[in-house]
C-alpha atoms as a PDB file:
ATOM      1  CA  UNK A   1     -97.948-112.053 -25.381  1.00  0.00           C
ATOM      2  CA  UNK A   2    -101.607-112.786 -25.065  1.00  0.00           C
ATOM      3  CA  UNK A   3    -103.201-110.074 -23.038  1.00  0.00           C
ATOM      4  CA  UNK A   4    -106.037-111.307 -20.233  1.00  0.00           C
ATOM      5  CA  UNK A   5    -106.522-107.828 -18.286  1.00  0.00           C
ATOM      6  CA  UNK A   6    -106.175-105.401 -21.071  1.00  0.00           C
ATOM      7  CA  UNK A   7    -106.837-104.685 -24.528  1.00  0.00           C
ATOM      8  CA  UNK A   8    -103.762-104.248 -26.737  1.00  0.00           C
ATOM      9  CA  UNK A   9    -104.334-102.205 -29.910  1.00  0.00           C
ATOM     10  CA  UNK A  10    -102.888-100.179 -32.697  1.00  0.00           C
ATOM     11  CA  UNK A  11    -104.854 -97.726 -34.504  1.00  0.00           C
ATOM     12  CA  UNK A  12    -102.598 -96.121 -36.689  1.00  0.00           C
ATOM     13  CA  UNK A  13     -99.839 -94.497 -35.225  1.00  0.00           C
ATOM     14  CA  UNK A  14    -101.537 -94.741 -32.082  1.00  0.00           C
ATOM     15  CA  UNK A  15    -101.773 -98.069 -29.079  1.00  0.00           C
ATOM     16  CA  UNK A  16    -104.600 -97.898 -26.922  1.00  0.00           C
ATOM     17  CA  UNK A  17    -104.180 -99.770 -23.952  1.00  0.00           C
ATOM     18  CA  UNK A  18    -107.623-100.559 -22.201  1.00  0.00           C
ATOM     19  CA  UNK A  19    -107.817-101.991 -18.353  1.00  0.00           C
ATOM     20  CA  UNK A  20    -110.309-104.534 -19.222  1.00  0.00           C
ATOM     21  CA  UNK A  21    -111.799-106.021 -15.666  1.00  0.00           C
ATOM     22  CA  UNK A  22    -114.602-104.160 -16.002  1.00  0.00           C
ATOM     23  CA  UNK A  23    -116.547-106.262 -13.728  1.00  0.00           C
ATOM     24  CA  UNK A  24    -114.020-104.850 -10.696  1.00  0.00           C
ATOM     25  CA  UNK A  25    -113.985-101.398 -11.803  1.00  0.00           C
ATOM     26  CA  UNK A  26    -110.955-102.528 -13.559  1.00  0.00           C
ATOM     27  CA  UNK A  27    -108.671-103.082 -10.653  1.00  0.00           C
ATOM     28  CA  UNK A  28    -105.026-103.200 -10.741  1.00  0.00           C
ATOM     29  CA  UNK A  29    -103.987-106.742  -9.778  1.00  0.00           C
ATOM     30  CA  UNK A  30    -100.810-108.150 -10.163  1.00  0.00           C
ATOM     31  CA  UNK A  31    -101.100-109.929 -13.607  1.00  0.00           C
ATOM     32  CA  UNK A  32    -102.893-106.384 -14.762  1.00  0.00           C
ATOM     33  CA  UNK A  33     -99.594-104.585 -13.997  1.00  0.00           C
ATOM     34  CA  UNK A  34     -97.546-107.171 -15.687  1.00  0.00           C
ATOM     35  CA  UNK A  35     -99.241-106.926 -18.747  1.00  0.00           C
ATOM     36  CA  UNK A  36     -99.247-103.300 -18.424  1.00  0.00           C
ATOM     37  CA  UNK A  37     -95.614-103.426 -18.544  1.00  0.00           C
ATOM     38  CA  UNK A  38     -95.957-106.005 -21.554  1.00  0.00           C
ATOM     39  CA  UNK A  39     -98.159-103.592 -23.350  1.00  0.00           C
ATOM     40  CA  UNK A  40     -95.984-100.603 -22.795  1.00  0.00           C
ATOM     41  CA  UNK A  41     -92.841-102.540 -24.198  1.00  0.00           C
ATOM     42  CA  UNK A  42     -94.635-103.401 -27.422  1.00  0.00           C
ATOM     43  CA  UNK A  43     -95.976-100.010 -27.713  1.00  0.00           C
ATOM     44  CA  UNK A  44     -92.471 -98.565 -27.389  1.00  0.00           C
ATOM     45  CA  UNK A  45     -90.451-101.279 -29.266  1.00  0.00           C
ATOM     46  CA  UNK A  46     -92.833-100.518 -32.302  1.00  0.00           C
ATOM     47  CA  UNK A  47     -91.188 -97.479 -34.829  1.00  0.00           C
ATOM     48  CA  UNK A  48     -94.785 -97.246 -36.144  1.00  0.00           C
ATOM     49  CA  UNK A  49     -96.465 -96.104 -32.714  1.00  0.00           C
ATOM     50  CA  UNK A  50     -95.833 -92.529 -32.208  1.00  0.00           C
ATOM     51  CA  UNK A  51     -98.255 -92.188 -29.115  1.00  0.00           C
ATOM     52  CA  UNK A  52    -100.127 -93.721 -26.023  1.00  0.00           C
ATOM     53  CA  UNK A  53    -103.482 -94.136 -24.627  1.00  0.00           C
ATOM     54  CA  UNK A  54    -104.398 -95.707 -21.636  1.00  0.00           C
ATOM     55  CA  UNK A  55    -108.606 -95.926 -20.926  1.00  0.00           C
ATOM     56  CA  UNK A  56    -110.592 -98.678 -18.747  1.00  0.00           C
ATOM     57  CA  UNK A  57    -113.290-100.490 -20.276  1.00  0.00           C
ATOM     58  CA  UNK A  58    -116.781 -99.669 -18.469  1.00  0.00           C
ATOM     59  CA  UNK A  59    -117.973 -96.969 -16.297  1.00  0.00           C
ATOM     60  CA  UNK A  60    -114.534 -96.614 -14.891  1.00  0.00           C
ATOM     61  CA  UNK A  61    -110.874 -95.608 -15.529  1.00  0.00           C
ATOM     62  CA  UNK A  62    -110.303 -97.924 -12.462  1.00  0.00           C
ATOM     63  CA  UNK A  63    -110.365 -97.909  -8.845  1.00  0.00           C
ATOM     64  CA  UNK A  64    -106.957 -98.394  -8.035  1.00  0.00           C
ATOM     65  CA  UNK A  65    -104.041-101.293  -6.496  1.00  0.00           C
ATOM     66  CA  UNK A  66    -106.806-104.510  -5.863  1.00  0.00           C
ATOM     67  CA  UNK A  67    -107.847-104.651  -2.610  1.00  0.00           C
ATOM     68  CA  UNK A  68    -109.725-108.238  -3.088  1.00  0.00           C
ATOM     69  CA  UNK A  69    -105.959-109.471  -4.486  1.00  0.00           C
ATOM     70  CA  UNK A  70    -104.402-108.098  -0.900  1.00  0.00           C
ATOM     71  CA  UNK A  71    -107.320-109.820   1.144  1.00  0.00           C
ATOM     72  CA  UNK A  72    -106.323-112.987  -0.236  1.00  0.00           C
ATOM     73  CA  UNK A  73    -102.723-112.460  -0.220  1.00  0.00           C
ATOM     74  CA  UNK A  74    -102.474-111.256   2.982  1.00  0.00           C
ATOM     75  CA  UNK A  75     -98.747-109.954   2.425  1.00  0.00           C
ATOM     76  CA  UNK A  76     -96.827-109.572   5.605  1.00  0.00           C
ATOM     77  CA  UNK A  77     -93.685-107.958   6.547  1.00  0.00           C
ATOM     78  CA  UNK A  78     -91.716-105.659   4.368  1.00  0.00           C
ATOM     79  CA  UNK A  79     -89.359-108.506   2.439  1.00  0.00           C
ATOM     80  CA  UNK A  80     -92.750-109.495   1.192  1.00  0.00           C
ATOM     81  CA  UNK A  81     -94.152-105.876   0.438  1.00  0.00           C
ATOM     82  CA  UNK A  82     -91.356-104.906  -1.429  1.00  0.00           C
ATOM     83  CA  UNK A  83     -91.671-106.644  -4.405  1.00  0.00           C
ATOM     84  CA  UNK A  84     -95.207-105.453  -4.400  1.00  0.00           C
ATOM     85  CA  UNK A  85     -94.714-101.886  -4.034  1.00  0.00           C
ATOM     86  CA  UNK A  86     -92.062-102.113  -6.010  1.00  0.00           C
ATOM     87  CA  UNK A  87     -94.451-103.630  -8.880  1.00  0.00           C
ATOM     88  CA  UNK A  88     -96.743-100.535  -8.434  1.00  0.00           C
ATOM     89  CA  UNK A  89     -94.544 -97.818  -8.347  1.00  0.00           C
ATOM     90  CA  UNK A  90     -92.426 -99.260 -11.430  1.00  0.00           C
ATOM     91  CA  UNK A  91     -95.673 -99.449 -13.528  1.00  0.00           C
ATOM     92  CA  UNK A  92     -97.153 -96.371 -12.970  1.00  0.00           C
ATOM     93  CA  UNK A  93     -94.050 -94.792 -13.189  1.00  0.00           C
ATOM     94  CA  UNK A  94     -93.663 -96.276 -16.653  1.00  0.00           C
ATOM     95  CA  UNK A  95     -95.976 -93.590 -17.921  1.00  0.00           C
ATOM     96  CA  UNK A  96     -93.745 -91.043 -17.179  1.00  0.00           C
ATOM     97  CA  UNK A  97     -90.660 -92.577 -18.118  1.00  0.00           C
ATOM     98  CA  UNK A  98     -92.039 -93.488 -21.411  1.00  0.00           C
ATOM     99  CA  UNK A  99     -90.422 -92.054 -24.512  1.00  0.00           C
ATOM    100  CA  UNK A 100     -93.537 -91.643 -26.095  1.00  0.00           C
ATOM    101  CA  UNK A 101     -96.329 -89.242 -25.167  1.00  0.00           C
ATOM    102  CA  UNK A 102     -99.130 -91.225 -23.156  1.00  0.00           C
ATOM    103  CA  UNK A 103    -102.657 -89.725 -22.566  1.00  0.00           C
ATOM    104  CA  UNK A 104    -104.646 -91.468 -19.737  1.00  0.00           C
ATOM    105  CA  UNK A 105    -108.730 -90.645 -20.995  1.00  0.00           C
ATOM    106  CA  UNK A 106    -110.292 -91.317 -17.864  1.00  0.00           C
ATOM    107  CA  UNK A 107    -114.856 -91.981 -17.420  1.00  0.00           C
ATOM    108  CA  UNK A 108    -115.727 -92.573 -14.069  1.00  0.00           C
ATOM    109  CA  UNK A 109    -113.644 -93.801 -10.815  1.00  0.00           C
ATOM    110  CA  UNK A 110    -110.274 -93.191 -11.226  1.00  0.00           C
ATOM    111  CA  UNK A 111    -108.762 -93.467  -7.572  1.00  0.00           C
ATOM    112  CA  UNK A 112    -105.279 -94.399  -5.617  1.00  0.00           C
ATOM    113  CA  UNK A 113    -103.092 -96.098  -7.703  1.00  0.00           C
ATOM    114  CA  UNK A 114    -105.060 -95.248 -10.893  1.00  0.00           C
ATOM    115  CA  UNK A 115    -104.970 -91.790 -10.320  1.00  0.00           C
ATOM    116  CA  UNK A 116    -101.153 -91.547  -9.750  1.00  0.00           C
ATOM    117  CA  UNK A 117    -101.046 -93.645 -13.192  1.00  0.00           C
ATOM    118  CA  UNK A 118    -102.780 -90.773 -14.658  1.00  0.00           C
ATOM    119  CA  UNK A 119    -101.393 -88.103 -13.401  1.00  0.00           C
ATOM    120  CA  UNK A 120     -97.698 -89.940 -14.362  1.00  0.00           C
ATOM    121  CA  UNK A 121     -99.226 -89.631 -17.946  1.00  0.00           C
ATOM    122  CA  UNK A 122     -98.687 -86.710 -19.927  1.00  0.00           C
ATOM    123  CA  UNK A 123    -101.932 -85.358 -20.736  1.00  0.00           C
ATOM    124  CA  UNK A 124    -105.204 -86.523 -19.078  1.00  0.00           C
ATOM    125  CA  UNK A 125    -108.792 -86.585 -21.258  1.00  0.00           C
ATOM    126  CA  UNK A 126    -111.470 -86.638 -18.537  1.00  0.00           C
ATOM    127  CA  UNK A 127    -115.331 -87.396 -19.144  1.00  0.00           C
ATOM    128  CA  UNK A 128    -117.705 -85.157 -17.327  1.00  0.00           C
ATOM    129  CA  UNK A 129    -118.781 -88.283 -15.115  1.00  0.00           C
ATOM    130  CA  UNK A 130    -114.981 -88.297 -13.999  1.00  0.00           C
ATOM    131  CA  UNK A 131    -113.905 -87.971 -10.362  1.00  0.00           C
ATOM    132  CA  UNK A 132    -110.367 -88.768  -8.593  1.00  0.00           C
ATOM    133  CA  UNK A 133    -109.192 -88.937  -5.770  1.00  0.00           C
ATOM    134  CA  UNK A 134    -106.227 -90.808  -2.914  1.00  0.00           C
ATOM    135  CA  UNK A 135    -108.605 -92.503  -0.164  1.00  0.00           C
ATOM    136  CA  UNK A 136    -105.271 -94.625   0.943  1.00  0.00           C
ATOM    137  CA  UNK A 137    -105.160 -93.087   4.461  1.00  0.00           C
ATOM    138  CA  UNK A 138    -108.865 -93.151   5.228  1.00  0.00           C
ATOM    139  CA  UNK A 139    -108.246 -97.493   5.483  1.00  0.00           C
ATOM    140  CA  UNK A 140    -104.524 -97.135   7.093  1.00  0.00           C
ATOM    141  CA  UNK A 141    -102.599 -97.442   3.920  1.00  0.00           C
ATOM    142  CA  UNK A 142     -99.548 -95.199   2.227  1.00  0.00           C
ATOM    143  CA  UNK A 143     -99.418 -94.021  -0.823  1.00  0.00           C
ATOM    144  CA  UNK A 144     -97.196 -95.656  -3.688  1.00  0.00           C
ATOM    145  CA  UNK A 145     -96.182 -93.173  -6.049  1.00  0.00           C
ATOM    146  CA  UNK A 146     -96.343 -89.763  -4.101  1.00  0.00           C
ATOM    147  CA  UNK A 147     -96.288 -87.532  -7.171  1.00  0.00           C
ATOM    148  CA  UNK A 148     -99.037 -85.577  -6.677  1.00  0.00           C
ATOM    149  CA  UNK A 149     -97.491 -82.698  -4.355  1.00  0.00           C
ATOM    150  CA  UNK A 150     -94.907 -82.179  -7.972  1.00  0.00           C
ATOM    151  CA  UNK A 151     -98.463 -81.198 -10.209  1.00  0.00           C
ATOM    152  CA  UNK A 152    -100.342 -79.287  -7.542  1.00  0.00           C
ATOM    153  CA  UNK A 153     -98.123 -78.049  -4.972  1.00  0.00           C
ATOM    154  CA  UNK A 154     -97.905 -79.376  -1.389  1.00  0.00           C
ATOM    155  CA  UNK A 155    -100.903 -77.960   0.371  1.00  0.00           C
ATOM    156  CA  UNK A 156    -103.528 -79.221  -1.992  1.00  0.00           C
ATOM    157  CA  UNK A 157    -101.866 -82.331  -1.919  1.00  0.00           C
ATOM    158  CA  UNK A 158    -101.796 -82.521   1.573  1.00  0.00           C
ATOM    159  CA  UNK A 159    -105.709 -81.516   1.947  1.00  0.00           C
ATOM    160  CA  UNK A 160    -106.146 -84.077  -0.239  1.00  0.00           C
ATOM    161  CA  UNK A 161    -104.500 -86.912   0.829  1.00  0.00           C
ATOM    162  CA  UNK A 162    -104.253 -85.730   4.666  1.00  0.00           C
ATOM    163  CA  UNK A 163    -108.614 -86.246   4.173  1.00  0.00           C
ATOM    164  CA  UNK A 164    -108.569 -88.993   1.785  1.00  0.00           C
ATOM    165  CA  UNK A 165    -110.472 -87.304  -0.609  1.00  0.00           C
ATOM    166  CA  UNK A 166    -111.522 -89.387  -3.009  1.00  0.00           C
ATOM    167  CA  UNK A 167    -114.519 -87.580  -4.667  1.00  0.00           C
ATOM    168  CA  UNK A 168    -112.245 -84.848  -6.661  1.00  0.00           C
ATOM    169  CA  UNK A 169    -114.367 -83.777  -9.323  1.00  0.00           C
ATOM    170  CA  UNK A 170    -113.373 -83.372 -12.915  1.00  0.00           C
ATOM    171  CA  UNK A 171    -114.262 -79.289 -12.690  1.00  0.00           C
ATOM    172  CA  UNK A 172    -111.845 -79.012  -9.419  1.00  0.00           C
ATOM    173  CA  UNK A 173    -109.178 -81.488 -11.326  1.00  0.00           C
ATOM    174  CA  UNK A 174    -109.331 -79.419 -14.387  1.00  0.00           C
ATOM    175  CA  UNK A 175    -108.775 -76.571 -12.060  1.00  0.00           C
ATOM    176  CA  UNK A 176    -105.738 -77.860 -10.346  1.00  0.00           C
ATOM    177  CA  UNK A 177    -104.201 -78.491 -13.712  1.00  0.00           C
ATOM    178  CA  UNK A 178    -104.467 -82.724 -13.079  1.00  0.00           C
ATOM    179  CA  UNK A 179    -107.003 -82.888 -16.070  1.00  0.00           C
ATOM    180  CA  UNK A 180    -106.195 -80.941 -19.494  1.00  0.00           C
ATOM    181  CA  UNK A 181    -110.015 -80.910 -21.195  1.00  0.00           C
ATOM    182  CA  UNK A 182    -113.141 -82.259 -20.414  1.00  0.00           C
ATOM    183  CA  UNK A 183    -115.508 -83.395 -22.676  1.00  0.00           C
ATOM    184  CA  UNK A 184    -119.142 -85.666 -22.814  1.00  0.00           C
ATOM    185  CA  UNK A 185    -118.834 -89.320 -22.241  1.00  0.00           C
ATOM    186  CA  UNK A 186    -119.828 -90.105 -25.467  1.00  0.00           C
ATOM    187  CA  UNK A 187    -117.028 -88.242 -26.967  1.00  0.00           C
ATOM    188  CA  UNK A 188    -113.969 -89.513 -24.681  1.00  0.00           C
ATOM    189  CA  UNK A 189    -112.899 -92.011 -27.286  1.00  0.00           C
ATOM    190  CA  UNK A 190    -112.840 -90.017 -30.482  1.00  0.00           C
ATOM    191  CA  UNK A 191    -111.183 -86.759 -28.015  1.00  0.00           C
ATOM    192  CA  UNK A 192    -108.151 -89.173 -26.955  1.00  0.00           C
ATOM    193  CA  UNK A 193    -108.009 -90.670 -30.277  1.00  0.00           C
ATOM    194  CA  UNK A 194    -107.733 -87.178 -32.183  1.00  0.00           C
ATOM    195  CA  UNK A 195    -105.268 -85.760 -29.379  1.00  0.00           C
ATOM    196  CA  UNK A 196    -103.136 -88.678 -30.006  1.00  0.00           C
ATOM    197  CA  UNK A 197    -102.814 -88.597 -33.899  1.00  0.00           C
ATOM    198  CA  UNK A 198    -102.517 -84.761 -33.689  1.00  0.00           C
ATOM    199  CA  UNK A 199     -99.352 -85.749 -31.994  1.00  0.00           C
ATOM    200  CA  UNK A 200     -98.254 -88.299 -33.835  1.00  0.00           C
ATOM    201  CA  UNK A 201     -97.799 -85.884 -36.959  1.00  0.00           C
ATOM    202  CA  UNK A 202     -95.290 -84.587 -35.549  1.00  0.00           C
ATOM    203  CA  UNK A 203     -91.817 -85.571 -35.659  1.00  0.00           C
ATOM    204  CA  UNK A 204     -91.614 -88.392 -33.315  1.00  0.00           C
ATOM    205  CA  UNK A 205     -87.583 -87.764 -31.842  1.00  0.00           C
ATOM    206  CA  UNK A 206     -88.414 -83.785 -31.731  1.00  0.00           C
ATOM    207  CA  UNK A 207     -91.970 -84.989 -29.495  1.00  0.00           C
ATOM    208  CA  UNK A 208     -89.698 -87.279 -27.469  1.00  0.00           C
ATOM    209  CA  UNK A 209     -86.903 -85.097 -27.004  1.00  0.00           C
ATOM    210  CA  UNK A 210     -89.306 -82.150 -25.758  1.00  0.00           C
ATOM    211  CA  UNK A 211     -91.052 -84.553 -23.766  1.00  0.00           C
ATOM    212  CA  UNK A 212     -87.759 -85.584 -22.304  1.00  0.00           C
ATOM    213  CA  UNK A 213     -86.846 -81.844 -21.681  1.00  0.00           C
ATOM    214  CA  UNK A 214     -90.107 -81.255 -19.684  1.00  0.00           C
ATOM    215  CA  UNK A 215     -90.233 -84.051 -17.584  1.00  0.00           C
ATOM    216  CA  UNK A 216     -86.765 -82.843 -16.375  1.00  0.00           C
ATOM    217  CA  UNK A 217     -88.107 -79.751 -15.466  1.00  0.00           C
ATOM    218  CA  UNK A 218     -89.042 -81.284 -12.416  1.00  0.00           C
ATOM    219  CA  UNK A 219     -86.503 -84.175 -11.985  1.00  0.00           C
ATOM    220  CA  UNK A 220     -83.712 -81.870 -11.608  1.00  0.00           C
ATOM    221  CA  UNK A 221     -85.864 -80.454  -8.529  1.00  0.00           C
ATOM    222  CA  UNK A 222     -84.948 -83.474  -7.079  1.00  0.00           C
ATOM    223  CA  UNK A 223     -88.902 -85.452  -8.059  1.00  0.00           C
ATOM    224  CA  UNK A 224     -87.980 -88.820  -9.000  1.00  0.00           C
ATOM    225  CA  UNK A 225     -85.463 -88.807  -5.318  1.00  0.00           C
ATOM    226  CA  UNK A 226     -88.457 -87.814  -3.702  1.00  0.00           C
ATOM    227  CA  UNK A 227     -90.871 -90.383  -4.976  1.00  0.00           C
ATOM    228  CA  UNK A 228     -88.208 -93.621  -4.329  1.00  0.00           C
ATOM    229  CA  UNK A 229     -87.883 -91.772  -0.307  1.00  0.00           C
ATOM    230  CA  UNK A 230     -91.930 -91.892  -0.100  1.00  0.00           C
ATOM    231  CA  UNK A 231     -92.166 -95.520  -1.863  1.00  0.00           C
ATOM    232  CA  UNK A 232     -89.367 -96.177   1.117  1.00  0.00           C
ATOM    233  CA  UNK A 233     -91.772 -94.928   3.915  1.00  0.00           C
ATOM    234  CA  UNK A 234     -94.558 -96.919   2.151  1.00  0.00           C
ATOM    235  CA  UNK A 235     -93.091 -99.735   2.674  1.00  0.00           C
ATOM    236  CA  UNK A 236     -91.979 -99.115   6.371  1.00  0.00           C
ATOM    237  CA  UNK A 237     -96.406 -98.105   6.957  1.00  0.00           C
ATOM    238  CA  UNK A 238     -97.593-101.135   4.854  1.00  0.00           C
ATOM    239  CA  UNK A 239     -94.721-103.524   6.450  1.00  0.00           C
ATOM    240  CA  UNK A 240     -95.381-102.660   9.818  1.00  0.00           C
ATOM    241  CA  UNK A 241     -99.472-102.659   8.627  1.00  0.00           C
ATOM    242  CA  UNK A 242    -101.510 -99.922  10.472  1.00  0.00           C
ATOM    243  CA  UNK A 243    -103.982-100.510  13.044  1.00  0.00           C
ATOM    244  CA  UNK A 244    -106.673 -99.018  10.814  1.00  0.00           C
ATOM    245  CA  UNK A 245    -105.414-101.058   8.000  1.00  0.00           C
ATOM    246  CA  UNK A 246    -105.733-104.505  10.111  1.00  0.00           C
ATOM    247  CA  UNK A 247    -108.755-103.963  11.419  1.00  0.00           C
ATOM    248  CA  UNK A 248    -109.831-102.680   7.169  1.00  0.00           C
ATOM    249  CA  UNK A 249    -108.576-105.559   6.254  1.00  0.00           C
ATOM    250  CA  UNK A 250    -109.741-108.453   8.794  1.00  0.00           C
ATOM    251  CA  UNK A 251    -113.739-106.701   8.411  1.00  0.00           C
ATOM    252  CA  UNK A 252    -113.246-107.703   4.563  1.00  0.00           C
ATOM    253  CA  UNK A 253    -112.060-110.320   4.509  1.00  0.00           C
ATOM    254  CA  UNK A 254    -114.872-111.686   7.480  1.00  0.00           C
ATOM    255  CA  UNK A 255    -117.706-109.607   6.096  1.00  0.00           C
ATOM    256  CA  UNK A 256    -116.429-108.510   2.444  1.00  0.00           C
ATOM    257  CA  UNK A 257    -115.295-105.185   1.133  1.00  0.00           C
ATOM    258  CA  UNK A 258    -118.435-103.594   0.818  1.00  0.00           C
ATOM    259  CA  UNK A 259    -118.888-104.052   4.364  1.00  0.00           C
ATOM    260  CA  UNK A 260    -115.133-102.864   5.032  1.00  0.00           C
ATOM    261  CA  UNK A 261    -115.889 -99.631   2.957  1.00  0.00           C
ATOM    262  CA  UNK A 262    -118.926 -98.821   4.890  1.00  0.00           C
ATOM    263  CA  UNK A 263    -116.980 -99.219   8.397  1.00  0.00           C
ATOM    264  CA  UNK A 264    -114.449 -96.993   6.742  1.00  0.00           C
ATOM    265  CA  UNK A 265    -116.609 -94.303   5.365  1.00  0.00           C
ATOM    266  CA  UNK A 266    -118.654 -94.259   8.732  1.00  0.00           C
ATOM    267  CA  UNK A 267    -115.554 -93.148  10.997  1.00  0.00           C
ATOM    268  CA  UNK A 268    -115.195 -89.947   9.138  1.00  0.00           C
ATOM    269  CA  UNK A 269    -119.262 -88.953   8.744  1.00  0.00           C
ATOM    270  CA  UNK A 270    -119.759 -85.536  10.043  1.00  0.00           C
ATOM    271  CA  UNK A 271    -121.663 -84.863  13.917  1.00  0.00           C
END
């Protein structure tokens, strides 16, 4: 498969996957998380690859789920969000599922759906210039994959998504153990690469066995029931479609995003 959204490589024992719609902030459309998935099947189908890294070409890991794609979509209903959500939560969630280890090395924006991609990954590389966050309810939307409660506990979480927080920096991430090191931007690249190989020496079934073992940790606390009950009351919010989401929505698509973002942003400025 010929890759449009995303770079496909192999450098040694290692694939690098790079969101590649740079001139977005690297967006997660629909045909991005298809050939996400694509990627992520080569990666694992091929004995040679002993680890994953996922990157966005640019200033930015990537602002999350594409808004633009939505405006024009305009879905409707929950029989035609399903399938959508669905798509989301399946590919972010292939991070986590993945036998192999997969480190997301994040520069810039990495927001909403992004940022529950990384945090499904198993270790995250973060550029000083990094910042996270979930804005979803400041515009009326849910969030997809709810897994951020399982790596902070569920009164950060809530601060943060209760606010929409979406300026996280990478000091406070590194403190609430959702980034592992931080390093110069310069540096990101070589960092991931040399975490990855490190890895890869080692014996690939013992790395996916242990990875296996850890990622049960929290499964058998019930996670992964958890996350498909949230996707369920996503779809029941995005379904129905908010009031604030609407009226987000009908301001971009009648005076464009930046305009939306702006009306959005202005609600919540301090009096």
């Amino acid at each position: 498969m010929d890759f449009e959204t995303l770079r496909y490589e192999t450098l040694g024992a290692v694939a690098r996957l790079t969101l590649s719609r740079p001139e977005r902030a690297n967006a997660l459309n629909a045909q991005m998380l298809t050939e996400i998935n694509a990627a992520l099947d080569r990666a694992e189908a091929d004995d040679t690859v002993r680890a994953v890294i996922v990157t966005g070409a640019g200033a930015a890991f990537s602002s999350g789920f594409d808004l633009k794609e939505q405006m024009q979509r305009q879905p409707k209903g929950t029989d035609v969000w399903r399938p959508i959500l669905r798509h989301d939560f399946d590919t972010a969630m292939r991070f986590w599922h993945c036998a192999k280890p997969t480190i997301a090395a994040v520069r810039g924006a990495c927001l909403a759906g992004a940022f529950e991609l990384s945090l499904a990954c198993d270790v995250t590389i973060a550029a000083d210039d990094a910042f996270f966050g979930e804005p979803e309810l400041k515009f009326g939307a849910g969030i997809v994959v709810m897994i951020l409660p399982w790596l902070v506990g569920p009164k950060i979480a809530k601060e943060i998504i209760f606010t929409g927080e979406d300026r996280i920096s990478v000091e406070r991430a590194r403190e609430l153990g959702i980034v592992n090191r931080i390093v110069k931007p310069d540096e990101l690249e070589d960092a991931a690469l040399k975490l990855a190989r490190h890895i890869a020496v080692i014996d690939p079934e013992l790395v996916q066995g242990t990875k296996r073992a850890i990622n049960r940790a929290l499964e058998s606390q019930g996670m992964l029931e958890a996350l498909e009950e949230a996707l369920a009351i996503d779809l029941a919010i995005e379904g129905k479609g908010s009031p604030d989401k609407i009226a987000f929505m009908d301001l971009a698509r009648r005076d464009g995003l930046k305009a939306a973002l702006a009306w959005r942003d202005a609600r919540f400025a301090v009096k």
